[in-house]
Protein backbone atom coordinates (compact mmCIF):
# COMPACT_ATOMS: atom_id res chain seq x y z
CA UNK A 1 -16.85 -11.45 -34.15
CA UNK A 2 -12.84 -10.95 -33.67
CA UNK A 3 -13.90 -8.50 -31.78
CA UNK A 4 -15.83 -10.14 -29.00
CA UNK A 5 -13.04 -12.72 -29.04
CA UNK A 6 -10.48 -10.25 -28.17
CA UNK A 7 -12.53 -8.48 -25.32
CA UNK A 8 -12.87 -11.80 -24.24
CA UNK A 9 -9.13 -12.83 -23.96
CA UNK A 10 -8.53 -9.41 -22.58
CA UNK A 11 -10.79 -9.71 -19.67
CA UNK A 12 -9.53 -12.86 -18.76
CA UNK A 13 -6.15 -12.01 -18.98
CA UNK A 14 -7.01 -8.87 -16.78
CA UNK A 15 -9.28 -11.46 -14.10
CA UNK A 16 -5.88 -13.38 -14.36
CA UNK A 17 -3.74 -10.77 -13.14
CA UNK A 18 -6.02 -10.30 -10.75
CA UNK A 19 -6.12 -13.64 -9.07
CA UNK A 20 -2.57 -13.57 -9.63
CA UNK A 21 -1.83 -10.54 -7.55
CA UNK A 22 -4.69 -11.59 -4.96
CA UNK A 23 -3.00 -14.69 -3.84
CA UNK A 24 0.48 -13.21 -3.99
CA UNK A 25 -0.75 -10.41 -1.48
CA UNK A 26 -2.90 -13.17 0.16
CA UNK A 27 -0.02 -15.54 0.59
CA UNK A 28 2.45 -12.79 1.84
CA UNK A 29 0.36 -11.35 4.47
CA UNK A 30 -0.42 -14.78 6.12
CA UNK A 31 0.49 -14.44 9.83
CA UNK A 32 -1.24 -10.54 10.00
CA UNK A 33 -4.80 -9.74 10.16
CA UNK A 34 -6.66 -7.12 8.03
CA UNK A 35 -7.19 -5.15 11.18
CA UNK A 36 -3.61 -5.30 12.02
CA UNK A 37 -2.60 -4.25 8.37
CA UNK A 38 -5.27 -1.45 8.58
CA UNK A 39 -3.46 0.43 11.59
CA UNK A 40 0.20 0.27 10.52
CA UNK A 41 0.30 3.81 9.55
CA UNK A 42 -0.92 4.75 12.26
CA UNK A 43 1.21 2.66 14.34
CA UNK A 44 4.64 4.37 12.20
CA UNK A 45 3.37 7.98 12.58
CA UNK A 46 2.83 7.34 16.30
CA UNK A 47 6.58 6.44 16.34
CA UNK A 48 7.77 9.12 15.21
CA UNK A 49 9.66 11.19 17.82
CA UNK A 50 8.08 14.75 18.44
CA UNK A 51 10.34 17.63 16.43
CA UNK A 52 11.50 20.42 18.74
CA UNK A 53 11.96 24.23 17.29
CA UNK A 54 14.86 25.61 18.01
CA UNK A 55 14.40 29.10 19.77
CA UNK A 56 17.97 30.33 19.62
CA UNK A 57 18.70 33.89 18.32
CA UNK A 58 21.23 34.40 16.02
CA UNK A 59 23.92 37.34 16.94
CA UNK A 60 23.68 39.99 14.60
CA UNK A 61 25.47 43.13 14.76
């Protein structure tokens, strides 16, 4: 029987943390959509300026 108890407390503690965490995020993210959030990487590695290579030869003797 302890036993069951303790499962018990644990999942609620863990469905706690949970709800916790979802509202946080929730609560944070207010003014973006899930769309918006979705394509941010996307967005940053479109940023990202093109690298050039560099095709100078070195002078060696």
């Amino acid at each position: 029987m302890p036993v069951l108890h303790l499962t018990i407390f644990i999942s609620l503690l863990l469905a706690g943390i949970f709800v916790v965490c979802f509202t946080a995020e929730a609560w944070r993210r207010k003014g973006s959509s899930t769309d918006r959030s979705a394509l941010l990487p996307l967005l940053e590695h479109d940023e990202l300026e093109p690298t050039t290579k560099d095709n100078t030869k070195s002078d060696s003797i």
